[in-house]
C-alpha atoms as a PDB file:
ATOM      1  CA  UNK A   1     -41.792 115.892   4.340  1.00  0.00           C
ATOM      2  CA  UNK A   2     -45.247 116.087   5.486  1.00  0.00           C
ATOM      3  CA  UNK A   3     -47.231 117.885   2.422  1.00  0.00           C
ATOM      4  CA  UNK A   4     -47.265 116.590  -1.270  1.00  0.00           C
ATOM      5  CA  UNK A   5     -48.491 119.180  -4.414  1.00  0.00           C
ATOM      6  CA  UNK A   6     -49.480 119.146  -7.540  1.00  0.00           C
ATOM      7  CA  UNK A   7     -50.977 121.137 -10.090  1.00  0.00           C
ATOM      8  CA  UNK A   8     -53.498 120.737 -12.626  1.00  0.00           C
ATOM      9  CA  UNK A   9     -55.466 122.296 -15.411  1.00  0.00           C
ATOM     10  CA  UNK A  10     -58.031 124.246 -14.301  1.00  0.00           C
ATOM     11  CA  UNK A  11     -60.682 122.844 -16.366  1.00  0.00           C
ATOM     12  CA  UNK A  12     -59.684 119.348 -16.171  1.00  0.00           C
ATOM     13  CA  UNK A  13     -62.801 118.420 -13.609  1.00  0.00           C
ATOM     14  CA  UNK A  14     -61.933 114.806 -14.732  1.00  0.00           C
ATOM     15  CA  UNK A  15     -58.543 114.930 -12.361  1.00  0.00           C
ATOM     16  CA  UNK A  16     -59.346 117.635 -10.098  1.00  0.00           C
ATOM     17  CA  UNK A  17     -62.779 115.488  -8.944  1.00  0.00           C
ATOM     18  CA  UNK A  18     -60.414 112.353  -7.232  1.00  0.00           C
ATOM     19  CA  UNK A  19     -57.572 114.562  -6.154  1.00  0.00           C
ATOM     20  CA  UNK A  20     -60.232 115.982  -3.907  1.00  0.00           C
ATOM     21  CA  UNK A  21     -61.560 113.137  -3.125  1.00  0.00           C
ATOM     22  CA  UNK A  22     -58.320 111.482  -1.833  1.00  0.00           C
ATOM     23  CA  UNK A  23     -57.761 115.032   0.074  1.00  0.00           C
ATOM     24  CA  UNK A  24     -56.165 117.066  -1.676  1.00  0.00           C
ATOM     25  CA  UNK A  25     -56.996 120.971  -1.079  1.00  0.00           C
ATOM     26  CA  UNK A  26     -56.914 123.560  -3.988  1.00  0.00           C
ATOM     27  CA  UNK A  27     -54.919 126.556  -2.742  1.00  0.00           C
ATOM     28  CA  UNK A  28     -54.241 129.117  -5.811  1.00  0.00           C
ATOM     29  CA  UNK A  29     -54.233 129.225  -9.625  1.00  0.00           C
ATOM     30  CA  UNK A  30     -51.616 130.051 -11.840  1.00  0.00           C
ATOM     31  CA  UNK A  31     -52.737 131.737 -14.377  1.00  0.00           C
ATOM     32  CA  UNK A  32     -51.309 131.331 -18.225  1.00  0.00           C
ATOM     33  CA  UNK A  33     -48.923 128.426 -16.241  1.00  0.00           C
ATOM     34  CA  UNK A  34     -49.021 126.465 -19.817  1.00  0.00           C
ATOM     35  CA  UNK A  35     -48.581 127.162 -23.430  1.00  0.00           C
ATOM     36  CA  UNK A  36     -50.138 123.992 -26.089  1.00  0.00           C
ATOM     37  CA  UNK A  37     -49.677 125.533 -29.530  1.00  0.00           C
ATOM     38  CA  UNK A  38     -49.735 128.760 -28.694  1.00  0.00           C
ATOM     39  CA  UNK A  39     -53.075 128.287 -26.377  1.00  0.00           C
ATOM     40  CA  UNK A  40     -52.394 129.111 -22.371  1.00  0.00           C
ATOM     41  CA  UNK A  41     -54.474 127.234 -19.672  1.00  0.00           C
ATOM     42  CA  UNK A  42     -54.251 128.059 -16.144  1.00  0.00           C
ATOM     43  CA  UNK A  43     -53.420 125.494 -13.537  1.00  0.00           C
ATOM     44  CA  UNK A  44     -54.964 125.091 -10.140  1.00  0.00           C
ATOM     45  CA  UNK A  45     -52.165 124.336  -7.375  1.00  0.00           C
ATOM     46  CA  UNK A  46     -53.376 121.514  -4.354  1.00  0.00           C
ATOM     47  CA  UNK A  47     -51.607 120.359  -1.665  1.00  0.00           C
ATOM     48  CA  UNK A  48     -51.896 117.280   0.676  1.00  0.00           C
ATOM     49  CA  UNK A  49     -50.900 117.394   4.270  1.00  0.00           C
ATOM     50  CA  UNK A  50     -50.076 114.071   5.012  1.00  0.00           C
ATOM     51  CA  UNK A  51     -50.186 115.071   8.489  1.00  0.00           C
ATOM     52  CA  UNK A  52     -53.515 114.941   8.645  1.00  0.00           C
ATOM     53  CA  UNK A  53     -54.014 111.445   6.940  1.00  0.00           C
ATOM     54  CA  UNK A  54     -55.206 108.395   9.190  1.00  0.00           C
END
């Protein structure tokens, strides 16, 4: 397996900031992808080709 993913919620700048950082790339959002007490948030899908890494 060459790629890793993750998502995350879309406003959380706090954990999208180093996933960036370490290389990850934001490819789509899922919108509505959680429920919290009745409250949806979208999430924001990344991937990481670890192809690419050196």
């Amino acid at each position: 397996m060459d790629d890793v993913g993750l998502s995350v919620e879309a406003a959380n700048h706090g954990a999208i900031r180093p996933y960036e950082a370490a290389g990850f790339v934001p490819y789509g959002i899922e919108p509505r992808a959680l429920n919290i007490a009745d409250v949806f948030y979208d999430e924001i899908l990344m991937n990481l080709d670890l192809s690419r890494q050196g």
